[in-house]
N, C-alpha and C. Protein backbone atom coordinates (compact mmCIF):
# COMPACT_ATOMS: atom_id res chain seq x y z
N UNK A 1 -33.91 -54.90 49.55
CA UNK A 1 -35.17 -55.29 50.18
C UNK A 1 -34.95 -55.47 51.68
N UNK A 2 -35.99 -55.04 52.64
CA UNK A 2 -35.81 -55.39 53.83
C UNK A 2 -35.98 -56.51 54.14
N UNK A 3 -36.04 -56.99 55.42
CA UNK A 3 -36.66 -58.23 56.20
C UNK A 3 -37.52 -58.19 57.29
N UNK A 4 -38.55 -58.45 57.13
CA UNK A 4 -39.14 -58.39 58.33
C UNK A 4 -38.77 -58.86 59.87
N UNK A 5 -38.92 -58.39 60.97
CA UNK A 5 -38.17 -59.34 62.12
C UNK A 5 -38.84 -59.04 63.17
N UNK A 6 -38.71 -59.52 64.37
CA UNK A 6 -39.61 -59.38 65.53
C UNK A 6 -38.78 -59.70 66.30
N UNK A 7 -39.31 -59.49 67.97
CA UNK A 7 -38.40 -59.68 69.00
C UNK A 7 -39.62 -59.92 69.96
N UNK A 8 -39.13 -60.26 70.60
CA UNK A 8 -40.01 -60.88 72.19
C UNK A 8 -38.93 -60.25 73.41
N UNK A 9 -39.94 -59.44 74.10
CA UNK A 9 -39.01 -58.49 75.58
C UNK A 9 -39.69 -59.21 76.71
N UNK A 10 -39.40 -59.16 77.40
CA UNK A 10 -39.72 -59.27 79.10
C UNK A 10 -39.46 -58.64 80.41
N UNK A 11 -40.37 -58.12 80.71
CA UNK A 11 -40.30 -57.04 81.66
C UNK A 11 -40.30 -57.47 83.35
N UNK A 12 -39.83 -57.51 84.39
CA UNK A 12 -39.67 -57.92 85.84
C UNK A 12 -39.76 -56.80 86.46
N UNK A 13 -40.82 -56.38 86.78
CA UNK A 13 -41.44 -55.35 87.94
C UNK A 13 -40.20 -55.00 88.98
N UNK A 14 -40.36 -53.82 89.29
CA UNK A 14 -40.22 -54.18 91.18
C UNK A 14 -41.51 -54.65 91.20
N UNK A 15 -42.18 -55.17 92.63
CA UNK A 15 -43.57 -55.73 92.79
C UNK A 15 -44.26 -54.04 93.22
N UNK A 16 -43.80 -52.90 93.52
CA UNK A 16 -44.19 -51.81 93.96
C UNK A 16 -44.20 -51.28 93.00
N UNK A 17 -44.20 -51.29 92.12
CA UNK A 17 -44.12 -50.83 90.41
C UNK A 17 -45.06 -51.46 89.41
N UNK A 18 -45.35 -52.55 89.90
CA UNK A 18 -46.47 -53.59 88.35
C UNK A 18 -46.90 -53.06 87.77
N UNK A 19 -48.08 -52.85 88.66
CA UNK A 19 -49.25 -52.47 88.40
C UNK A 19 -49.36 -50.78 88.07
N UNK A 20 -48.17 -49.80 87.44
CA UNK A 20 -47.61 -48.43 87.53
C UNK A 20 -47.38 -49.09 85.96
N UNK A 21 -46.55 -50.05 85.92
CA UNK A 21 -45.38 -49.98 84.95
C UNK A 21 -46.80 -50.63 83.96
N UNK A 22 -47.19 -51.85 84.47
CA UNK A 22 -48.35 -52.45 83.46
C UNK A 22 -49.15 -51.39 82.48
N UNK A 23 -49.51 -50.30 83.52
CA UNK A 23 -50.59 -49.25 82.94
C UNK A 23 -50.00 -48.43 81.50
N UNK A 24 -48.97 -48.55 82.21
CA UNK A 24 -47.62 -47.59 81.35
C UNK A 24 -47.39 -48.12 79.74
N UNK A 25 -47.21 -49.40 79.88
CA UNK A 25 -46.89 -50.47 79.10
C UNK A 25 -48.04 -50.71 77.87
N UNK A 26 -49.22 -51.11 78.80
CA UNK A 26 -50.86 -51.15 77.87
C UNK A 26 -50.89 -49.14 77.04
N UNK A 27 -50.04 -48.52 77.38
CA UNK A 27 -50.57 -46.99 77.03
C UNK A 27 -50.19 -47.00 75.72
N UNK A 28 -49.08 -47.79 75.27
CA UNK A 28 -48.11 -47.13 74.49
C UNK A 28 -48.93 -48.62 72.76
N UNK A 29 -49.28 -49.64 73.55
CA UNK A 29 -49.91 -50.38 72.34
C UNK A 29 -50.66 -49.89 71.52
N UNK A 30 -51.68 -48.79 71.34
CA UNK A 30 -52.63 -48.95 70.19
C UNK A 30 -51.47 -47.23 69.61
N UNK A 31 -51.05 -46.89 70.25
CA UNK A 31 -49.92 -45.26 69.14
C UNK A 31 -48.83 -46.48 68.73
N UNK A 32 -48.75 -47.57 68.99
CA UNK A 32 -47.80 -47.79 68.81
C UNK A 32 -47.82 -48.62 67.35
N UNK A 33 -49.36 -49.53 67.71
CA UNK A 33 -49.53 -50.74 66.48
C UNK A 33 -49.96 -49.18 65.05
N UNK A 34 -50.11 -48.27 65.39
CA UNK A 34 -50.68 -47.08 63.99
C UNK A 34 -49.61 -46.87 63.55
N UNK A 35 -48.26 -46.99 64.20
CA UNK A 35 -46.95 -46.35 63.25
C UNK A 35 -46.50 -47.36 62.39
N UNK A 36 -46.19 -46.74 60.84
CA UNK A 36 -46.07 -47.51 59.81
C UNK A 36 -45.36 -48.55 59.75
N UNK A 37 -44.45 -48.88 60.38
CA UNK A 37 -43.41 -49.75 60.34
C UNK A 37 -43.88 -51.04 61.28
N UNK A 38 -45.16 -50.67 61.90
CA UNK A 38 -45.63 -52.03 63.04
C UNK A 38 -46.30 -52.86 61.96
N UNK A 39 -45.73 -54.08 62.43
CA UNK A 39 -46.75 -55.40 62.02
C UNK A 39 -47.81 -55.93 62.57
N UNK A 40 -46.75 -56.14 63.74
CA UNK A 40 -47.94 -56.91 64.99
C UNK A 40 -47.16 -56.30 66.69
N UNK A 41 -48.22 -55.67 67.23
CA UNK A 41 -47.34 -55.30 68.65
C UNK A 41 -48.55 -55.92 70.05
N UNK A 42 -47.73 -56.93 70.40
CA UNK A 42 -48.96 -57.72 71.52
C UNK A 42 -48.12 -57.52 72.90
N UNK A 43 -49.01 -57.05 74.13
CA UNK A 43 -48.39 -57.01 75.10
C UNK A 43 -49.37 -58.60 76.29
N UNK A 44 -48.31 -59.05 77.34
CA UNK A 44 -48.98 -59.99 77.85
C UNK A 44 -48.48 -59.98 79.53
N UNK A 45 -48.77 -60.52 79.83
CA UNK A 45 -48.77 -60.71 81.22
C UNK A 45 -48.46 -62.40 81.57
N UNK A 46 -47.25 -62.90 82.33
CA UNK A 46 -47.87 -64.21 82.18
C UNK A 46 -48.22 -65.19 82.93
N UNK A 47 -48.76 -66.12 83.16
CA UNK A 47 -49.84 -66.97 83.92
C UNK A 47 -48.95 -67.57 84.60
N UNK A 48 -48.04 -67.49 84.43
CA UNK A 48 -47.56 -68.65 85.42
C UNK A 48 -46.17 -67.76 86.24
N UNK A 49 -46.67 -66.55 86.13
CA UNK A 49 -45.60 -65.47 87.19
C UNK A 49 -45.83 -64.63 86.66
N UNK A 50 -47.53 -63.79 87.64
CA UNK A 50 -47.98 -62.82 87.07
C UNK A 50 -47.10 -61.15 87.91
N UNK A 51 -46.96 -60.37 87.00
CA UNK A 51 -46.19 -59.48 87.14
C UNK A 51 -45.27 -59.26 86.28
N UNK A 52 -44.49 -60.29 85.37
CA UNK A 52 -44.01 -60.28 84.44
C UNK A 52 -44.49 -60.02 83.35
N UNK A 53 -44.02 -58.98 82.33
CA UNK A 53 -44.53 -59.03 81.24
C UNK A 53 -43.50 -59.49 80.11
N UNK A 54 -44.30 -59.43 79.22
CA UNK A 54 -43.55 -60.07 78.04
C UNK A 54 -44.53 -59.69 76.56
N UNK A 55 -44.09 -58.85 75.73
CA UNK A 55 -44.03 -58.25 74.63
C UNK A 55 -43.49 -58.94 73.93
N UNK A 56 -44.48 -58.76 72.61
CA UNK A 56 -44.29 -59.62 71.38
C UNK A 56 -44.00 -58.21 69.78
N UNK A 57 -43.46 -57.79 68.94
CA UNK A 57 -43.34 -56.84 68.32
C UNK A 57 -42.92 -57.56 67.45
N UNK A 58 -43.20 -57.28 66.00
CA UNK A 58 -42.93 -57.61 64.44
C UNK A 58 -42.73 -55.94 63.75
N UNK A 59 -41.81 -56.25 63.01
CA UNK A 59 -41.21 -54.88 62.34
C UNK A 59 -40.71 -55.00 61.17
N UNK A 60 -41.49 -54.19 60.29
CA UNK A 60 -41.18 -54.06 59.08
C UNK A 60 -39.60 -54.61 57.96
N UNK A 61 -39.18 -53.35 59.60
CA UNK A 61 -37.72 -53.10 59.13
C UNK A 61 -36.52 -52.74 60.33
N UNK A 62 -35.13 -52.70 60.47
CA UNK A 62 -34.59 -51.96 61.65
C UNK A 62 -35.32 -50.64 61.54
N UNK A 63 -35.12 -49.77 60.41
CA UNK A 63 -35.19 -48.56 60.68
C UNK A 63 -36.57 -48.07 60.93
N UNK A 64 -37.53 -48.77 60.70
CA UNK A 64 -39.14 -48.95 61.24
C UNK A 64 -38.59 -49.11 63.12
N UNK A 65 -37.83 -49.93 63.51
CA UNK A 65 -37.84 -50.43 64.96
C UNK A 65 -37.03 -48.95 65.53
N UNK A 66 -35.86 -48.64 64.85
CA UNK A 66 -35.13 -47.25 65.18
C UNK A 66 -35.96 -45.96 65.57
N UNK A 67 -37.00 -46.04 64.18
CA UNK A 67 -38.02 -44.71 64.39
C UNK A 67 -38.58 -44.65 65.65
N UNK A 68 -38.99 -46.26 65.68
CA UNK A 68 -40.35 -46.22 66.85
C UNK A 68 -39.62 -45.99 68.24
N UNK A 69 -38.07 -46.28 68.26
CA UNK A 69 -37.41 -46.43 69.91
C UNK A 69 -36.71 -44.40 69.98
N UNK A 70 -36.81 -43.71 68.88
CA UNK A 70 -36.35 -42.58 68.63
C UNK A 70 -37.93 -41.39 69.25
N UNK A 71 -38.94 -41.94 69.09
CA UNK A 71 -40.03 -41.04 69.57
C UNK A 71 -40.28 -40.67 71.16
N UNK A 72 -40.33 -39.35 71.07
CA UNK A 72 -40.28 -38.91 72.69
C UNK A 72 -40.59 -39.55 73.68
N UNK A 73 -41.84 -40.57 73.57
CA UNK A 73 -42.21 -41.16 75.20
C UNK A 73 -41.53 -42.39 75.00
N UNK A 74 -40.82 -42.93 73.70
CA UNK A 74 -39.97 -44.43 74.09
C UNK A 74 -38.60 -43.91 74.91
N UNK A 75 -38.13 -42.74 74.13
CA UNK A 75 -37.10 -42.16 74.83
C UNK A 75 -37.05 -41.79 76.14
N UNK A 76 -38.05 -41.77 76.83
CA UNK A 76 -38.25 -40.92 78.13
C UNK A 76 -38.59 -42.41 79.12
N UNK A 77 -38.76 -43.46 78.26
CA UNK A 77 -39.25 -45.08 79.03
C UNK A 77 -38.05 -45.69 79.06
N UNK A 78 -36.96 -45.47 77.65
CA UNK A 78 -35.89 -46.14 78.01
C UNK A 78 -34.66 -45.26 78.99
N UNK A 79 -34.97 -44.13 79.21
CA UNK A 79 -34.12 -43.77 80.08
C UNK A 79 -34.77 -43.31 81.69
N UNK A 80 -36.20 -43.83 81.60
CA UNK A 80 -36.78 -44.30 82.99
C UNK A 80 -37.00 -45.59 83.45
N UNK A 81 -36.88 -46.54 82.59
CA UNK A 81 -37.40 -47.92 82.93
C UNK A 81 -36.58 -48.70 84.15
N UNK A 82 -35.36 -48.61 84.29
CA UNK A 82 -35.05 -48.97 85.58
C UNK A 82 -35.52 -48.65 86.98
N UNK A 83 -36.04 -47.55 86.89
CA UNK A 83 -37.18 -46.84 87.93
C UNK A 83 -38.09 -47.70 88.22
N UNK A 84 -38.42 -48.75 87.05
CA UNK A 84 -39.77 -49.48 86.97
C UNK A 84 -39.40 -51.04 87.42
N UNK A 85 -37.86 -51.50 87.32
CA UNK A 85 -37.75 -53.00 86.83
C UNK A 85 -36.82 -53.64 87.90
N UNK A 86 -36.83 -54.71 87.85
CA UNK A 86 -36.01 -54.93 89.54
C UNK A 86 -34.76 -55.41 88.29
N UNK A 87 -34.45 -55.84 87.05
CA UNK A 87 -33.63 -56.19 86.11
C UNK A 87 -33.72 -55.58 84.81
N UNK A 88 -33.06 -55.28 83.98
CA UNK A 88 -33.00 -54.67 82.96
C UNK A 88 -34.18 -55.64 81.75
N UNK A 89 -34.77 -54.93 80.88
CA UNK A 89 -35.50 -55.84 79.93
C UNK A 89 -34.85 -56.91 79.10
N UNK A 90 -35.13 -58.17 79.24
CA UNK A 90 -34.49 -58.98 78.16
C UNK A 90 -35.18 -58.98 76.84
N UNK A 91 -34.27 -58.90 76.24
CA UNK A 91 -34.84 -58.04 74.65
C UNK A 91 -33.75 -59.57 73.56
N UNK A 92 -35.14 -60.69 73.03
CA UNK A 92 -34.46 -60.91 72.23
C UNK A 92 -35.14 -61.20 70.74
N UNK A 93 -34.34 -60.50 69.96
CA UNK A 93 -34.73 -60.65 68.37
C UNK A 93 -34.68 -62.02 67.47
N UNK A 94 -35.55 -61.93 66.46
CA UNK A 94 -35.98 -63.51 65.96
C UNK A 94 -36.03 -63.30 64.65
N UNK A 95 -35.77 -63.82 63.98
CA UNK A 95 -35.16 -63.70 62.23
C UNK A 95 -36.74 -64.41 62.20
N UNK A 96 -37.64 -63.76 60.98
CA UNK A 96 -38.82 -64.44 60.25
C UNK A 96 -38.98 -65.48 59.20
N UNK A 97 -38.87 -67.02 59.95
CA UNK A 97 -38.75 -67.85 58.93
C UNK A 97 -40.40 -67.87 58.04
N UNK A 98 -40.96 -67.29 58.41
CA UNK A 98 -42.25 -68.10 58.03
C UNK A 98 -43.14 -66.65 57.77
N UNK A 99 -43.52 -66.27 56.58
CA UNK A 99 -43.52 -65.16 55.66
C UNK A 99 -45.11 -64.34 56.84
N UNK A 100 -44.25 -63.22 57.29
CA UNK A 100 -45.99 -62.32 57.73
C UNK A 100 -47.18 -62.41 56.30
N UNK A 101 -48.20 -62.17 57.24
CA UNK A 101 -49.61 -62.38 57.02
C UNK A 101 -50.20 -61.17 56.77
N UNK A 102 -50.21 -60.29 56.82
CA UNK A 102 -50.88 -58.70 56.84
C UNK A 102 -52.62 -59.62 56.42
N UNK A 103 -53.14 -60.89 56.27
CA UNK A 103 -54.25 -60.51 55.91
C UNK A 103 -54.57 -61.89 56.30
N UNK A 104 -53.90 -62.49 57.08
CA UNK A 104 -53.78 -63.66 58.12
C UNK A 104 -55.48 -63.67 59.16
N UNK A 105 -55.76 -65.13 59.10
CA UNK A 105 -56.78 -64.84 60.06
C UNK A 105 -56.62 -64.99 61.41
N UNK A 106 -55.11 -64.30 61.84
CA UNK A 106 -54.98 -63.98 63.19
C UNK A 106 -55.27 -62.41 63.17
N UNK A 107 -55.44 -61.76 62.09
CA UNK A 107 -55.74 -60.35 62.04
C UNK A 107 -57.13 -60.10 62.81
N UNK A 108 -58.03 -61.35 63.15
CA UNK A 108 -59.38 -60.86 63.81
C UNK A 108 -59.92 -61.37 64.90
N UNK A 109 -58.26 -61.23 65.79
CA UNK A 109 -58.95 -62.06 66.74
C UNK A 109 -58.95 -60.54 68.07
């Protein structure tokens, strides 16, 4: 049986890049939440040091997370994204204590 798992990233602009990289970033959410292996994929911006982003992703499975980082335009983001970032993405993963919802009434917001 798998496990479900999620990770939270954070993204640091150059400041000549944000608003490039932001657009970039919002493109890839709705191809991204249709592939089978997505749970939940939320992108944000945040309030208190705007320019930063920070991505929220839930995944089925690794090999659900493998597929999705194996498709042409993730491949072409992870070997352009320094182009975009004044620091590399901090990427950290979170073990699911508390069982997904697929029918949760955060599904309608």
């Amino acid at each position: 049986m798998t496990q479900p798992f999620a990770l939270v990233g954070t993204a640091r602009p150059k400041p000549e890049r944000a608003e490039e990289l932001k657009q970039l970033l919002l493109s890839f959410v709705e191809p991204t939440r249709r592939e089978s292996g997505c749970l939940e994929y939320h992108f944000h911006e945040d309030r208190n040091d705007p320019g930063v982003f920070v991505f929220y992703e839930a995944w089925r499975s690794q090999a659900d997370l493998d597929a999705h980082l194996a498709l042409p335009h993730m491949r072409a983001f992870w070997e352009q994204r320094m182009d975009y970032l004044e620091t590399d993405l901090d990427v950290r993963f979170l073990t699911m204590h508390s069982p997904y919802r697929p029918d949760g009434p955060e599904r309608g917001l």
